[in-house]
Protein backbone atom coordinates (compact mmCIF):
# COMPACT_ATOMS: atom_id res chain seq x y z
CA UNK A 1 -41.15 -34.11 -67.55
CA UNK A 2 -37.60 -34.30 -67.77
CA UNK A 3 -37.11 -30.03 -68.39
CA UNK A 4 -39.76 -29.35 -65.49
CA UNK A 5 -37.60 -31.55 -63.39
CA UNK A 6 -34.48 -29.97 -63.95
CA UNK A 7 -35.77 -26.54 -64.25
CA UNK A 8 -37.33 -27.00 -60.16
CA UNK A 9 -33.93 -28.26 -59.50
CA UNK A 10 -32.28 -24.20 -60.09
CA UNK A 11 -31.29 -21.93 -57.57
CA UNK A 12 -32.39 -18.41 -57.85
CA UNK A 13 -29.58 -16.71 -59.72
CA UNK A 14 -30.59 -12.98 -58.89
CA UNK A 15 -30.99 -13.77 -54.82
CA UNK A 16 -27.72 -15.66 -55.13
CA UNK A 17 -26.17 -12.31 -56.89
CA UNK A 18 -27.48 -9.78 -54.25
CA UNK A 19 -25.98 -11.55 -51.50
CA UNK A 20 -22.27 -12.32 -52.88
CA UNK A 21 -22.32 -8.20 -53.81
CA UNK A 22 -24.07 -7.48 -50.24
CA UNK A 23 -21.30 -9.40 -48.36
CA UNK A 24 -18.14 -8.02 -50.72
CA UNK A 25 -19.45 -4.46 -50.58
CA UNK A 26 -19.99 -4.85 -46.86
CA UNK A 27 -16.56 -6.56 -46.21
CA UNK A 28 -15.01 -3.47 -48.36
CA UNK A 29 -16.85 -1.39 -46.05
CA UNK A 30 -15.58 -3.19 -43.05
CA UNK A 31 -11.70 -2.60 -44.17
CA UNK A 32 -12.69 0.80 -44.67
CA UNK A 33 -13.27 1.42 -41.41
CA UNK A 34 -9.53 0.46 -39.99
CA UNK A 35 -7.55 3.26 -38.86
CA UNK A 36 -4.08 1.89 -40.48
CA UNK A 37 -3.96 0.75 -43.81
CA UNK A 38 -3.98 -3.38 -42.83
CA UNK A 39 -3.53 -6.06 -45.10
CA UNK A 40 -5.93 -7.25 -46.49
CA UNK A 41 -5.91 -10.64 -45.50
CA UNK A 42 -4.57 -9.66 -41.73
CA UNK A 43 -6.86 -12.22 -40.25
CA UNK A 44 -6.44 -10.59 -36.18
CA UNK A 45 -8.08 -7.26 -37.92
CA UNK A 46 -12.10 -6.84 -37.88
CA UNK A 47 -12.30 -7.23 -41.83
CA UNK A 48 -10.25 -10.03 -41.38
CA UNK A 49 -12.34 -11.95 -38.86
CA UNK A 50 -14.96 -11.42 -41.48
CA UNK A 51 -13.46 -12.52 -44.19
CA UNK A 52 -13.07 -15.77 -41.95
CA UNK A 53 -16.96 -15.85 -40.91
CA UNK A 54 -17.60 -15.40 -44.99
CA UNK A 55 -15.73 -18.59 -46.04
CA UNK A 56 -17.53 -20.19 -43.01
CA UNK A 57 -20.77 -18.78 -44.01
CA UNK A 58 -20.19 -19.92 -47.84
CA UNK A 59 -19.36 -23.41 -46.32
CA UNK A 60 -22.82 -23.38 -44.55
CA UNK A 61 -24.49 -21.96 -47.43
CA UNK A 62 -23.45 -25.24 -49.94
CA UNK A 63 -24.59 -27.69 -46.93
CA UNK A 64 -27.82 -26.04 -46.95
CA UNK A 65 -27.97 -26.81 -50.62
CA UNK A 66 -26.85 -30.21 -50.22
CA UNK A 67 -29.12 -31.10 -47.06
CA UNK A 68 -32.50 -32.62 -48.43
CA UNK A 69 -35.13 -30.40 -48.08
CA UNK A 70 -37.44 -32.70 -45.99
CA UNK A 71 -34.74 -31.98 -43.32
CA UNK A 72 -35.90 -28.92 -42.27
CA UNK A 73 -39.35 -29.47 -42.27
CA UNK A 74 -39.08 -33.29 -40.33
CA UNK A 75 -36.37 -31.47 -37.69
CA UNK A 76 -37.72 -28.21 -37.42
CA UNK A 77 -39.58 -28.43 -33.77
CA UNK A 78 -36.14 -30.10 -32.84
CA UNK A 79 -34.21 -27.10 -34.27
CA UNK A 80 -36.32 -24.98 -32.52
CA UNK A 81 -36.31 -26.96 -28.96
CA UNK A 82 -32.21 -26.78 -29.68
CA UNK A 83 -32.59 -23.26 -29.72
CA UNK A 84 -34.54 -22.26 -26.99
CA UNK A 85 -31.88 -24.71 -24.59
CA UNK A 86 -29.04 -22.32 -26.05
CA UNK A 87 -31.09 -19.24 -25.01
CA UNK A 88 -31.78 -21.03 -21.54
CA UNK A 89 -27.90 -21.70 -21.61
CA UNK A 90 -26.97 -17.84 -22.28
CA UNK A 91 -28.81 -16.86 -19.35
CA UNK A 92 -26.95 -19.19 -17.17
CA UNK A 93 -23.38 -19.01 -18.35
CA UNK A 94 -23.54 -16.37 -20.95
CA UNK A 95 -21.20 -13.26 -21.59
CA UNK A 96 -22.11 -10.00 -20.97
CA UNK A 97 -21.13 -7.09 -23.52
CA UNK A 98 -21.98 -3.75 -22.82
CA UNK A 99 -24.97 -4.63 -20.35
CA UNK A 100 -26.85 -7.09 -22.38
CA UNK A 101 -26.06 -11.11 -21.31
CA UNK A 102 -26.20 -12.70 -24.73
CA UNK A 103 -23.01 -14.16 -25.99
CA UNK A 104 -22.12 -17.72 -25.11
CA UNK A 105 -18.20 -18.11 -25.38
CA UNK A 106 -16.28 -21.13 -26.53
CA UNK A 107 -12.15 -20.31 -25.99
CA UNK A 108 -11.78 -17.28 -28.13
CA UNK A 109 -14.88 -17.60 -30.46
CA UNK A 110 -18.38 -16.06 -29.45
CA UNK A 111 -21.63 -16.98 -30.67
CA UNK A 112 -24.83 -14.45 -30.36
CA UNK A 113 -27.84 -17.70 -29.69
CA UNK A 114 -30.51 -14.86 -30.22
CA UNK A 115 -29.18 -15.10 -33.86
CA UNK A 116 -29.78 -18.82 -34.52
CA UNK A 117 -33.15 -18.43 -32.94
CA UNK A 118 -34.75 -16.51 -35.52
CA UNK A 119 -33.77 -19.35 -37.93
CA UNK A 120 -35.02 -21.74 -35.80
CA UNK A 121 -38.41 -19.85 -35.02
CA UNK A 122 -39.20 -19.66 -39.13
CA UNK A 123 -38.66 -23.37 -39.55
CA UNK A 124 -41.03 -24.01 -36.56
CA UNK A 125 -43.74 -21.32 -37.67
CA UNK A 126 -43.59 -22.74 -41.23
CA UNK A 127 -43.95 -26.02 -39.77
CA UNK A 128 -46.94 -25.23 -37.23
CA UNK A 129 -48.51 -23.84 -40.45
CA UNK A 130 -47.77 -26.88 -43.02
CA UNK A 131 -50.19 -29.03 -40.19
CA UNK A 132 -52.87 -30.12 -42.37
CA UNK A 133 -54.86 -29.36 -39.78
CA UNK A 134 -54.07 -26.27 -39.04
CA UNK A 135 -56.70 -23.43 -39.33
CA UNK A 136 -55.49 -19.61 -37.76
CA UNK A 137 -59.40 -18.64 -36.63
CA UNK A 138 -58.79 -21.23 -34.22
CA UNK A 139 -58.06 -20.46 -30.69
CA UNK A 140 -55.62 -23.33 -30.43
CA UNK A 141 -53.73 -22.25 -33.33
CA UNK A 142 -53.51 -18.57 -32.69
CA UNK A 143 -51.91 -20.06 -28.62
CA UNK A 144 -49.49 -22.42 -30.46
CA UNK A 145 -48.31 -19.46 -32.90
CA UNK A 146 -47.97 -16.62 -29.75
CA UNK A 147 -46.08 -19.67 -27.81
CA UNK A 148 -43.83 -19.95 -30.81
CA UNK A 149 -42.85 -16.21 -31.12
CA UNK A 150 -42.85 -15.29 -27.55
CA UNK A 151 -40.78 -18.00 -25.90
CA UNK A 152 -37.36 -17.00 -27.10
CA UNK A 153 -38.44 -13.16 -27.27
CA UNK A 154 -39.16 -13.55 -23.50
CA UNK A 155 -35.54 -15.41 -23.08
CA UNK A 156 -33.92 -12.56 -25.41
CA UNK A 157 -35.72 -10.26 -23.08
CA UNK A 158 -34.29 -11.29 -20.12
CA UNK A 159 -30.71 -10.96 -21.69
CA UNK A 160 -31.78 -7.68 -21.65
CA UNK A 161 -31.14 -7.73 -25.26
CA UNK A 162 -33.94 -5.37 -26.65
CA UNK A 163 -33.01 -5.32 -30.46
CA UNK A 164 -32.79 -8.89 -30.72
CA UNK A 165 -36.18 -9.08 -28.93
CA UNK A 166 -37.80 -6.28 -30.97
CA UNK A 167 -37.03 -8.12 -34.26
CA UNK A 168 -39.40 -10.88 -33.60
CA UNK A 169 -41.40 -8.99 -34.07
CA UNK A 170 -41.21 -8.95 -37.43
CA UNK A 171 -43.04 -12.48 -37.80
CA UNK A 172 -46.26 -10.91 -37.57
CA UNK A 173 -45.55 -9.87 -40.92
CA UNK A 174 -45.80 -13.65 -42.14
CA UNK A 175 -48.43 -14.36 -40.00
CA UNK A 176 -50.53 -11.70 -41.22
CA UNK A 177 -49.92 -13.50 -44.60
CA UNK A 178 -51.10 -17.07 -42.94
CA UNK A 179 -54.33 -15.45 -42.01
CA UNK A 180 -53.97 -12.71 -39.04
CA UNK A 181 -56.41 -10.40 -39.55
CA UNK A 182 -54.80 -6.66 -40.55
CA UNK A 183 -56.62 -5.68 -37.60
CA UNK A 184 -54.08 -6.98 -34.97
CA UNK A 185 -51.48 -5.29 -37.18
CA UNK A 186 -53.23 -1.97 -37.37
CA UNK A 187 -54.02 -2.12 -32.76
CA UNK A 188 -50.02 -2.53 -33.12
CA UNK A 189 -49.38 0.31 -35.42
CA UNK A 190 -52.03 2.27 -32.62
CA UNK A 191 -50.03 1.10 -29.76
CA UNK A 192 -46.62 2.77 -30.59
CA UNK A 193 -48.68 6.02 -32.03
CA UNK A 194 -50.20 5.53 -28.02
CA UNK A 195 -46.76 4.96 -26.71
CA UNK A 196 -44.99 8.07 -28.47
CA UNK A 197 -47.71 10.39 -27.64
CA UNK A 198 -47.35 9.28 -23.92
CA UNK A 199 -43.97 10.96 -24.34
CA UNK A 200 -44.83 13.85 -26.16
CA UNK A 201 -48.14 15.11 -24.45
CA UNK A 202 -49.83 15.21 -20.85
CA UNK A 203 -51.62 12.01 -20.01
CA UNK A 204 -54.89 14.55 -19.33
CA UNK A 205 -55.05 15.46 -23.19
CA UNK A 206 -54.23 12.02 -24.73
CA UNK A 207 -57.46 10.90 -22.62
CA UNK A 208 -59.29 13.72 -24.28
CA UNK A 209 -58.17 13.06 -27.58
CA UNK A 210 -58.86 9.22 -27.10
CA UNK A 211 -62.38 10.21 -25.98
CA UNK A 212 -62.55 12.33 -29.10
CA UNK A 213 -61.63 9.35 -31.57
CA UNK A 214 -64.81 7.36 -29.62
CA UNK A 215 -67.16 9.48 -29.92
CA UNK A 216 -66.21 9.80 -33.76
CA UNK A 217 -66.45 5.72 -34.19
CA UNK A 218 -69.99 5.49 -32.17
CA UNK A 219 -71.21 8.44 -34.40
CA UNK A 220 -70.32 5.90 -37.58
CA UNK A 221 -71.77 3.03 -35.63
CA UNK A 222 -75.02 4.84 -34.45
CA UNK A 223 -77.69 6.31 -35.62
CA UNK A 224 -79.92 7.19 -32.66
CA UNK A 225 -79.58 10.73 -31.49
CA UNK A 226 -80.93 9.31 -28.08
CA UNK A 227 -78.34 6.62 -27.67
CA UNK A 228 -75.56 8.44 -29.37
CA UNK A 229 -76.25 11.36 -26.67
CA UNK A 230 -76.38 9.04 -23.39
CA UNK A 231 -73.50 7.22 -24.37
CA UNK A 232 -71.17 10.01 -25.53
CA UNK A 233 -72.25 11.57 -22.13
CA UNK A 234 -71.48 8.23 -19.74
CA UNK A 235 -68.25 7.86 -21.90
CA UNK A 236 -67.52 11.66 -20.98
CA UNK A 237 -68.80 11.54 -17.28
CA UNK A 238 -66.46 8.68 -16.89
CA UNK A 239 -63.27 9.90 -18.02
CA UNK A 240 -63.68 13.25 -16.63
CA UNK A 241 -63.60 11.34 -13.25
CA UNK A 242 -60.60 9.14 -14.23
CA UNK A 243 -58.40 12.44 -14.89
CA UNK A 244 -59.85 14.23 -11.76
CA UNK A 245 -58.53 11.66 -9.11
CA UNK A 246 -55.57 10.44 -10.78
CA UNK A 247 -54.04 13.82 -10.99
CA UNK A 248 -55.69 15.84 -7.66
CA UNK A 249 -53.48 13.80 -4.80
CA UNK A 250 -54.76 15.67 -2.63
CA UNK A 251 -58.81 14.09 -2.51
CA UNK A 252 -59.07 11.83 0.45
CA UNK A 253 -59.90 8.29 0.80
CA UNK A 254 -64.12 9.15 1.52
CA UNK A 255 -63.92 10.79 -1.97
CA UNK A 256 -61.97 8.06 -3.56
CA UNK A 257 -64.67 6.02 -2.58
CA UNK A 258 -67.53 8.11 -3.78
CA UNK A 259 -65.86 7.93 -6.87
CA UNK A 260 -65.37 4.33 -7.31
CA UNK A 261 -68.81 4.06 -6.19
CA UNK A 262 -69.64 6.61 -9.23
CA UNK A 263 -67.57 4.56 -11.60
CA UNK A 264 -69.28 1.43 -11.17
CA UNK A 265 -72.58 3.01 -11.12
CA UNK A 266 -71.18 4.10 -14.55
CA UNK A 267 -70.64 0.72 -15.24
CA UNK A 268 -73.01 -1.06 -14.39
CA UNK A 269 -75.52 1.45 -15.95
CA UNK A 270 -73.36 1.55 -19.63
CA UNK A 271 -73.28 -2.57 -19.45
CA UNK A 272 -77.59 -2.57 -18.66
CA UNK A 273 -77.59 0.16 -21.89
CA UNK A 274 -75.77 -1.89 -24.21
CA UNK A 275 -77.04 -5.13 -23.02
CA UNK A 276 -81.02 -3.07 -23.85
CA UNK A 277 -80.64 -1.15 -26.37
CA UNK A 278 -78.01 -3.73 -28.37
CA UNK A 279 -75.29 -1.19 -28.54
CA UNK A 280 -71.75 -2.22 -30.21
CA UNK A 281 -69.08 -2.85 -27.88
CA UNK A 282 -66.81 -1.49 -30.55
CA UNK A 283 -66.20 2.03 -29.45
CA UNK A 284 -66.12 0.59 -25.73
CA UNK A 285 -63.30 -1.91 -26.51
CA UNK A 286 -61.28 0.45 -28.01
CA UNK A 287 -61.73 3.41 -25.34
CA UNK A 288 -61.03 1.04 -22.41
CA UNK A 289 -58.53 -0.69 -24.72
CA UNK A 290 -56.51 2.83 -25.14
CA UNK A 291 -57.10 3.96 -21.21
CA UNK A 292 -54.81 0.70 -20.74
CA UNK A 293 -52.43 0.80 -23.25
CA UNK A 294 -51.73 4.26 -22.09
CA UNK A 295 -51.29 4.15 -19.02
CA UNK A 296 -49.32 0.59 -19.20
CA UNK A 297 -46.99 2.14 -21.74
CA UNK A 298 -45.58 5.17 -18.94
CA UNK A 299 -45.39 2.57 -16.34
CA UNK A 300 -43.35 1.09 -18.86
CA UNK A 301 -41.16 3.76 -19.25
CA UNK A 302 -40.47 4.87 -16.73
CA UNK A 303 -40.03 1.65 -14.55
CA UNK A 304 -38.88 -1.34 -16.95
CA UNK A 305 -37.02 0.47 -19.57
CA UNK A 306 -33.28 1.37 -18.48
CA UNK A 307 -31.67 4.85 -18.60
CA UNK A 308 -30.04 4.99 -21.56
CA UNK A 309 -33.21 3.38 -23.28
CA UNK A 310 -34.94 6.29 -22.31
CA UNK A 311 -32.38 8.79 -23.56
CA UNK A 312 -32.00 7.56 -26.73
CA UNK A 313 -35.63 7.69 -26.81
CA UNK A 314 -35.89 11.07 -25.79
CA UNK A 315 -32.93 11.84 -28.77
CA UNK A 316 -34.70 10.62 -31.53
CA UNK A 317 -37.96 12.21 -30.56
CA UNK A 318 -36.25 15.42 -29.72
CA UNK A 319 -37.50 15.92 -26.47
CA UNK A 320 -33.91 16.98 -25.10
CA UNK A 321 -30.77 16.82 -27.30
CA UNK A 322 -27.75 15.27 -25.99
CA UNK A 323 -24.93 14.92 -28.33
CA UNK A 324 -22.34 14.57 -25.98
CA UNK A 325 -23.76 11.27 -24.45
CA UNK A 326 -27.01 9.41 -25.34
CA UNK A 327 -27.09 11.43 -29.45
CA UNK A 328 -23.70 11.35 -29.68
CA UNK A 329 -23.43 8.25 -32.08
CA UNK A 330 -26.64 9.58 -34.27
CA UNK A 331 -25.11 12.88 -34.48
CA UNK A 332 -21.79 11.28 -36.04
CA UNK A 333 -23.76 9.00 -37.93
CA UNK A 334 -25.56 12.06 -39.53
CA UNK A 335 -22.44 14.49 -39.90
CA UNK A 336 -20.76 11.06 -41.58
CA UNK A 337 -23.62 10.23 -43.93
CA UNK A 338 -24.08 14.17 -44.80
CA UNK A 339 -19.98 14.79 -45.61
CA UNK A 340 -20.40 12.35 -48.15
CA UNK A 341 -22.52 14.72 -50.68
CA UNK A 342 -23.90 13.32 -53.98
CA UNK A 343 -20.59 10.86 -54.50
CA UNK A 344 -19.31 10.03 -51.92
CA UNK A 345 -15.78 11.15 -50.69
CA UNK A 346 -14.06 7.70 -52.24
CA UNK A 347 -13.05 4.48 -51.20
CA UNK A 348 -10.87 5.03 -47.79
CA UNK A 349 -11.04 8.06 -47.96
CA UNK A 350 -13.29 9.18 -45.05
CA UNK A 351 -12.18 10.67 -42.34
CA UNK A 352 -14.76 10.79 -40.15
CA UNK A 353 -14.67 7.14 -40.50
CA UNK A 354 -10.76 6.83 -40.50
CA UNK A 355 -10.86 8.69 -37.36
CA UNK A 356 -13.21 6.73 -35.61
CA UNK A 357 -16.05 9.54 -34.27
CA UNK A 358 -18.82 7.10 -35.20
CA UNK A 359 -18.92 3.98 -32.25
CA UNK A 360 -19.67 0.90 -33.84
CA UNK A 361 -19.21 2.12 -37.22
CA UNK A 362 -18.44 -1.34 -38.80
CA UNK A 363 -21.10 -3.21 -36.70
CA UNK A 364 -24.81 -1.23 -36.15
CA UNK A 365 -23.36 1.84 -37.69
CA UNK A 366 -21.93 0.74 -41.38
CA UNK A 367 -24.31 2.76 -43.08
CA UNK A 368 -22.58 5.86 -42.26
CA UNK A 369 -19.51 4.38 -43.70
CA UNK A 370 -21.36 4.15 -47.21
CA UNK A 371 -22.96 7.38 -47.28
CA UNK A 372 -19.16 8.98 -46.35
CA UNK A 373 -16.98 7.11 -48.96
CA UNK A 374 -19.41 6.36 -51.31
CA UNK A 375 -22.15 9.45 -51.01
CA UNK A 376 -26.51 9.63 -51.68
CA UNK A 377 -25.55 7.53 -54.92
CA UNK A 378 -24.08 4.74 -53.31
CA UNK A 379 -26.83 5.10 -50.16
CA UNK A 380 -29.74 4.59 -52.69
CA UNK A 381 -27.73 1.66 -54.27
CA UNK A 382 -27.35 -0.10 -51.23
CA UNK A 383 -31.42 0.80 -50.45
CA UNK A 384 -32.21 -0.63 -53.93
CA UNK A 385 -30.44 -3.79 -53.64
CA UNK A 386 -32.07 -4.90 -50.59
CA UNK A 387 -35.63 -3.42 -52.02
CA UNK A 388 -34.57 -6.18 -55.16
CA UNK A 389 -34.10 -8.83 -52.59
CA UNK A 390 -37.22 -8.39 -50.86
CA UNK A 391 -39.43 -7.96 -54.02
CA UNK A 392 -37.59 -11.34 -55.08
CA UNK A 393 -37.85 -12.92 -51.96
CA UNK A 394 -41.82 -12.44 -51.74
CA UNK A 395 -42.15 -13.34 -55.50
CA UNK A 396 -40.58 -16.52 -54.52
CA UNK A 397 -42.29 -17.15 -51.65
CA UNK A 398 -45.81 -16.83 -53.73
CA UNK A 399 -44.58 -19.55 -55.92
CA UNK A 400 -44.60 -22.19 -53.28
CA UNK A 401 -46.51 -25.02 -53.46
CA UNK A 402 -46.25 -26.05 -50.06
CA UNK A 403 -47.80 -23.77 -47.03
CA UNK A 404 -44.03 -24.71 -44.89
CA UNK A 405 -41.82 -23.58 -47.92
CA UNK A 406 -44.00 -20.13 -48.47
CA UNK A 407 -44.06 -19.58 -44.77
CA UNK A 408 -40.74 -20.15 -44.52
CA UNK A 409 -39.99 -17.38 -47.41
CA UNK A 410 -42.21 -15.00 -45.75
CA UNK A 411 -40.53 -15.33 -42.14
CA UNK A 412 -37.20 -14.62 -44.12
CA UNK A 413 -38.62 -11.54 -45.98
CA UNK A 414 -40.13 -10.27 -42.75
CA UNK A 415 -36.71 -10.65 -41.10
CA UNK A 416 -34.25 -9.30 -43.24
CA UNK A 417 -37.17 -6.53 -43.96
CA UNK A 418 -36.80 -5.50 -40.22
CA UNK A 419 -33.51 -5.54 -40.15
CA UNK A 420 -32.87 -3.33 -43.09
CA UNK A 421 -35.31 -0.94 -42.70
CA UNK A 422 -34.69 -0.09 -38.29
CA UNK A 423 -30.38 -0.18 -38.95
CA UNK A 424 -30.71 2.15 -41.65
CA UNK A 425 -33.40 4.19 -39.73
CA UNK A 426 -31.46 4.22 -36.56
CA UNK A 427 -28.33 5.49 -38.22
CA UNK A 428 -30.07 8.67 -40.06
CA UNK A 429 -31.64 9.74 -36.50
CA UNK A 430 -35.58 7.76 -37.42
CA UNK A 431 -35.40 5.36 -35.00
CA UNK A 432 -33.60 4.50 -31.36
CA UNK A 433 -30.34 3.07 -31.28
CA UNK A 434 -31.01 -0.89 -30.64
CA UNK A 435 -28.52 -2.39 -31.45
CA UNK A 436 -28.93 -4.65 -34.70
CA UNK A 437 -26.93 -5.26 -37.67
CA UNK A 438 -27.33 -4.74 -41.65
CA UNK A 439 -27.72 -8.04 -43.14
CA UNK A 440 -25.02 -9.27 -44.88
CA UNK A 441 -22.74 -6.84 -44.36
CA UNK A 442 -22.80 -5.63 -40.49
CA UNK A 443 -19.66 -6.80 -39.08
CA UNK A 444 -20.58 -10.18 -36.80
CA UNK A 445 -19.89 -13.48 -37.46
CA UNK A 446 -22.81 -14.86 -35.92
CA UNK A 447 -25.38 -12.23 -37.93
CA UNK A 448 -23.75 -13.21 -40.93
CA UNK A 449 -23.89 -17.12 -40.64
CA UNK A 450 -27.48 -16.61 -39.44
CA UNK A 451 -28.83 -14.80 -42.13
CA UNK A 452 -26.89 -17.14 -44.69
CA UNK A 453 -28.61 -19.70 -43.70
CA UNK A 454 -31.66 -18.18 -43.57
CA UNK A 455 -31.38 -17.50 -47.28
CA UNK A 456 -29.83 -20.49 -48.54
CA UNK A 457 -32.12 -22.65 -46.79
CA UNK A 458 -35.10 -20.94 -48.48
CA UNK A 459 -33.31 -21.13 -51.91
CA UNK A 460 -32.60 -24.89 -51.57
CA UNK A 461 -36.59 -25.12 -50.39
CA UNK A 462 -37.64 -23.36 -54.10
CA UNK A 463 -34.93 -25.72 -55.76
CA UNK A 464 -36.87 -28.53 -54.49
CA UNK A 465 -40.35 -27.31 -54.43
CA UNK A 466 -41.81 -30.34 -54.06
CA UNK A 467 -45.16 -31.72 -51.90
CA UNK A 468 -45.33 -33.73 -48.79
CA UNK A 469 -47.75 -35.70 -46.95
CA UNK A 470 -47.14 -32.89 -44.05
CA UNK A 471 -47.11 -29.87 -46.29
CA UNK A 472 -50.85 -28.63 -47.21
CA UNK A 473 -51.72 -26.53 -50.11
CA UNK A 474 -53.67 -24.00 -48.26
């Protein structure tokens, strides 16, 4: 009894290990990045400052060891409610940086609430899901848990603080392993494949196309050369007249009538067929489903998303190439990462890092640092090391005996997973610039306390890994 005891009481040594070499390689990277050759412990330089937020992160790391681990699961809605008031707080007296309203200053130190929220967000999810109650087919369940995830996404939203909103995301991911079907994950996967192609083609042939893909599900679903024929042909007739009068302005208002008369004839006639002859409302979900997804997404665009949201858009997918303005920081990032070869060009020793061309390059952009000083070998190094942590991370988080602790894990995987995988892709030209750091060693005091926590809390949870009356074994 004694040896299970004490063995439940460890921390996980090779977690522990990834993150002290994460933050020193990250903090070398960071000094790197100075112009001059500072000291190293010149505490008014960037690498300084981080050094600080390390200590202070190490600090917060051992209380999250020491802090019982009943804690976070008694406190977490309260956590979360504390959260969501600092969001709330941003919007009203917060500190705009470079057109997004998300910093709330105290003298000279800032603090970034979107940050804390994610940690506050896991502990609530995990502890929505630990109800013993709690069953995700419900419709209560599946409210409480959108609630959860869109409240501070909407407040991050209206910071205008996209990357921090986007990376909520990323809880979908440990929802999906609470129960969410894979269905809702693959009509997300769909939407952005919609979205993109909104871009890249005319709206005319993406309607095509989408009538295409229905007539290919109905012709799995059905059987009946009779039925398969009328309702390809209503499906056609119908979309044929959607494309006609949204794109001929000139029609007048008597035909615009005839034709909304025609479409609900349409209709009403596909609803009596269905309702007869018992037809799926599969392929007619996902048609009408598509028509509005489409046409919502370049609204979108072109009327909610800013300028330079669009432009970096329109970089990455190559639609018009602008290196002197919305590419130019992907197009450093690329000639940085590329200079460095197979080995890198050595420890301070880049210069398209010493001479600042990249923006941000020891914030979003640190990546390019690596792959100039330290070349492909030290890029893959840095890949593999947070591939480790996640692969540890999950394995972890499937040892749980409590639903709170594994959800917990999961929402941390699914964060840090996010995180890793859009920086890197952002800096290598895969993904639009956003805006959010590489965990653990990303310049930012608040990103680096944040995901600290988020780590140690989750390590102190599988020290402990004990049952409560709260915590069901589902």
């Amino acid at each position: 009894m004694s040896r299970q005891n004490s063995k439940s009481n460890r921390f996980d040594v090779w977690i522990i290990v990834i993150y002290l070499v994460l933050c020193g390689f990250g903090l070398m990277n960071i000094y790197s990045t100075q112009s001059d050759a500072a000291a190293i412990f010149d505490f008014s330089k960037r690498h300084g400052i981080q050094l600080q937020w390390m200590l202070i992160s190490f600090v917060a790391a051992v209380i999250a060891l020491i802090v019982s681990n009943r804690f976070y699961l008694i406190f977490a809605y309260h956590i979360y409610i504390f959260a969501i008031i600092l969001l709330l707080l941003t919007l009203v007296a917060g500190i705009e940086v470079k057109s997004s309203k998300s910093w709330i200053g105290v003298g000279s130190l800032r603090f970034q609430p979107a940050e804390f929220a994610k940690l506050a967000t896991s502990l609530a999810l995990s502890r929505l899901y630990a109800r013993y109650d709690f069953r995700f087919e419900t419709f209560r369940n599946k409210i409480e848990t959108l609630i959860l995830i869109a409240l501070p996404t909407g407040l991050i939203l209206l910071q205008r603080d996209w990357g921090s909103a986007l990376v909520f995301s990323s809880f979908l991911l440990a929802v999906h392993r609470q129960g969410m079907p894979g269905s809702v994950l693959a009509y997300i996967v769909f939407v952005i494949a919609l979205f993109i192609s909104t871009l890249l083609y005319p709206l005319d042939r993406i309607v095509v196309a989408i009538t295409v893909i229905t007539l290919v599900i109905a012709m799995f679903l059905y059987r009946n050369i009779l039925k398969q024929v009328i309702f390809f042909g209503l499906i056609i007739f119908g979309s044929g007249l959607i494309i006609k009068y949204i794109y001929d302005h000139s029609i007048g208002y008597e035909k615009i009538l005839v034709a909304t008369v025609l479409l609900l004839f349409v209709g009403s006639s596909l609803y009596l067929l269905i309702k007869r002859l018992k037809i799926r409302w599969q392929p007619v979900i996902f048609f009408l489903f598509s028509i509005i997804v489409m046409y919502s997404a370049d609204y979108t665009y072109n009327n909610v998303l800013k300028t330079h949201h669009r432009n970096r858009i329109e970089d990455m997918l190559g639609i018009k190439v602008d290196i002197k303005d919305a590419g130019y920081n992907v197009y450093q990032s690329k000639v940085a990462i590329g200079s460095g070869g197979l080995s890198g060009k050595g420890f301070l020793q880049g210069t398209q890092t010493k001479l600042n061309f990249v923006p941000e390059q020891s914030t979003d952009f640190i990546f390019c640092t690596i792959g100039e000083e330290w070349g492909f070998a030290g890029s893959v190094m840095v890949i593999f090391l947070y591939t480790f942590l996640l692969i540890r991370l999950i394995i972890v988080a499937e040892r749980q005996k409590t639903v709170f602790a594994r959800t917990y894990g999961y929402c941390v995987a699914s964060i840090i997973f996010f995180h890793f995988a859009i920086n890197i892709a952002m800096t290598i030209g895969l993904a639009p610039v956003i805006g959010i750091p590489l965990p653990y060693m990303s310049a930012g005091g608040s990103s680096l306390l944040s995901f600290t926590l988020l780590l140690f809390i989750f390590l102190k949870m599988d020290a402990s890994n004990d049952k409560h009356p709260w915590m069901s074994e589902k």
